[in-house]
C-alpha atoms as a PDB file:
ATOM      1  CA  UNK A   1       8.277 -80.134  51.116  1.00  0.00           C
ATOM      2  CA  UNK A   2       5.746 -82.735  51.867  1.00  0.00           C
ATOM      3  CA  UNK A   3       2.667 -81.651  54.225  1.00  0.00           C
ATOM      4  CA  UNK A   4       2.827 -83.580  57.361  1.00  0.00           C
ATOM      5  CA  UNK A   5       0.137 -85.434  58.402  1.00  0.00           C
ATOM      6  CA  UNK A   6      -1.863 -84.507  62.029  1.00  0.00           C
ATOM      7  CA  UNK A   7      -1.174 -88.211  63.220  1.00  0.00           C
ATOM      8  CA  UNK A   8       2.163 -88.084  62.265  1.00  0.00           C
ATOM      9  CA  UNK A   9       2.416 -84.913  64.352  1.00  0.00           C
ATOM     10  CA  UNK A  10       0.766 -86.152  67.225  1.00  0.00           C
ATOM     11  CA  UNK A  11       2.530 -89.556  67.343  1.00  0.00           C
ATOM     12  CA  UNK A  12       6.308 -87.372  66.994  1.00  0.00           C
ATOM     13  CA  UNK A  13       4.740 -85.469  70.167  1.00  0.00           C
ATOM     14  CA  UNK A  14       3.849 -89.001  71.856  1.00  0.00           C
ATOM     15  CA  UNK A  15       0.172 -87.844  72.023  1.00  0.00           C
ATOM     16  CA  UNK A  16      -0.775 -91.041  70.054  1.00  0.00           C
ATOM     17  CA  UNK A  17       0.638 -94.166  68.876  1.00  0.00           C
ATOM     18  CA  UNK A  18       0.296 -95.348  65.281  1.00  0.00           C
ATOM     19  CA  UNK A  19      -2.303 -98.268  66.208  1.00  0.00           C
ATOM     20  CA  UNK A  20      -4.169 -95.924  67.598  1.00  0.00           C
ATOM     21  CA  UNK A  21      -3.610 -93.756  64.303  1.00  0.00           C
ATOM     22  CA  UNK A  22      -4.751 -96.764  62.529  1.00  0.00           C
ATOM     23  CA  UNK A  23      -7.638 -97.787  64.762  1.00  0.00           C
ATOM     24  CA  UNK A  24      -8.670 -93.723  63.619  1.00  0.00           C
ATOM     25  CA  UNK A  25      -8.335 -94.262  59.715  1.00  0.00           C
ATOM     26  CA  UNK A  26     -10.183 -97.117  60.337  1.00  0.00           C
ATOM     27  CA  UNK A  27     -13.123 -95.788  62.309  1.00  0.00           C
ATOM     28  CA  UNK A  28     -12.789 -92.623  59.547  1.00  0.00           C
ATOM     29  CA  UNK A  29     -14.309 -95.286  56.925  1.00  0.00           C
ATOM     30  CA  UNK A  30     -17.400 -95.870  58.940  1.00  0.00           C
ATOM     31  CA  UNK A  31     -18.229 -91.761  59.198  1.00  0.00           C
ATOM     32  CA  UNK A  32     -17.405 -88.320  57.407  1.00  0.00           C
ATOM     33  CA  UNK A  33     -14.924 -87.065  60.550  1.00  0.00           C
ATOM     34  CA  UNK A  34     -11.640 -85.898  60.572  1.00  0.00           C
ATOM     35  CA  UNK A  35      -9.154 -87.711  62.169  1.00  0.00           C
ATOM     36  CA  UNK A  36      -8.934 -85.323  64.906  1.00  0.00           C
ATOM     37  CA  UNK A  37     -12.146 -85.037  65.982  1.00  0.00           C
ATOM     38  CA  UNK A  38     -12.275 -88.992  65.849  1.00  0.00           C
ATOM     39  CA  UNK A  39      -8.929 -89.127  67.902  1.00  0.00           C
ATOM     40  CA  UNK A  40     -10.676 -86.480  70.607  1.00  0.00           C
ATOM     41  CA  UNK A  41     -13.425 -88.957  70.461  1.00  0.00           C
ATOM     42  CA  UNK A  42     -11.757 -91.582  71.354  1.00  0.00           C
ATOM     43  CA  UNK A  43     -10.260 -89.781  74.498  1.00  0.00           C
ATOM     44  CA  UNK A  44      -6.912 -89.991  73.053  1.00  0.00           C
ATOM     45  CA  UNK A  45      -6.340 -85.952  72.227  1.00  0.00           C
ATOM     46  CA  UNK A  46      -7.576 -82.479  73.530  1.00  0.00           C
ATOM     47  CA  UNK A  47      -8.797 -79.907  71.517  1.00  0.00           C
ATOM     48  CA  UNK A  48      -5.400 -78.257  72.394  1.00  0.00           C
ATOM     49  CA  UNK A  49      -2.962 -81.036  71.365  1.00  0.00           C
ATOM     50  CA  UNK A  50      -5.163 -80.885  67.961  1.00  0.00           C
ATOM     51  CA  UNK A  51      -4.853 -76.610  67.999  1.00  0.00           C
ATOM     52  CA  UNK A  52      -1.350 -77.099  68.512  1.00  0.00           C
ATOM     53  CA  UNK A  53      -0.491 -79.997  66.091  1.00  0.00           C
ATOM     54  CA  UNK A  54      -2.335 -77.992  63.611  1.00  0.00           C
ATOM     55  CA  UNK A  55      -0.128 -74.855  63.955  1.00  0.00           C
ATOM     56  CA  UNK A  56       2.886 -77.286  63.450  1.00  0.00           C
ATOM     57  CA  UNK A  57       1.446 -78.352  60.242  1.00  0.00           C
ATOM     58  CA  UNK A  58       0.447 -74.926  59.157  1.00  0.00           C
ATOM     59  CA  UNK A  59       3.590 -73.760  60.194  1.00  0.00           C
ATOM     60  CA  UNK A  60       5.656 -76.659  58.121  1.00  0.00           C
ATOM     61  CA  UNK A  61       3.152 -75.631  55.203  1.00  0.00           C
ATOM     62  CA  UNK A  62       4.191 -72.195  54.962  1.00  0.00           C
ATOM     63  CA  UNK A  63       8.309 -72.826  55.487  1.00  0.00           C
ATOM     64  CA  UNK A  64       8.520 -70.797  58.516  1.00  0.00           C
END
């Protein structure tokens, strides 16, 4: 099964959009963040929509 991304989790939970996912990547280029601090950054997440979106992903990872 193929690891789900954390934008791709966000924007399925309409916490982001995917230019704003882009706009991320793209600011990701210019520094050594992840794309979830750089998405809290930009005022677009909380540190719970990233807990939470990471569980999902963990979650997914493990086939539970």
């Amino acid at each position: 099964m193929a690891r789900k991304l954390l934008g791709e989790i966000l924007r399925e939970h309409g916490k982001v959009t995917e230019a704003q996912i882009r706009e991320a990547l793209t600011r990701q280029h210019d520094c050594e963040k992840v794309i979830g601090r750089i998405l809290s950054d930009m005022g677009l997440v909380d540190d719970d929509d990233i807990s939470q979106a990471l569980a999902e992903q963990k979650k997914a990872r493990s086939g539970r």
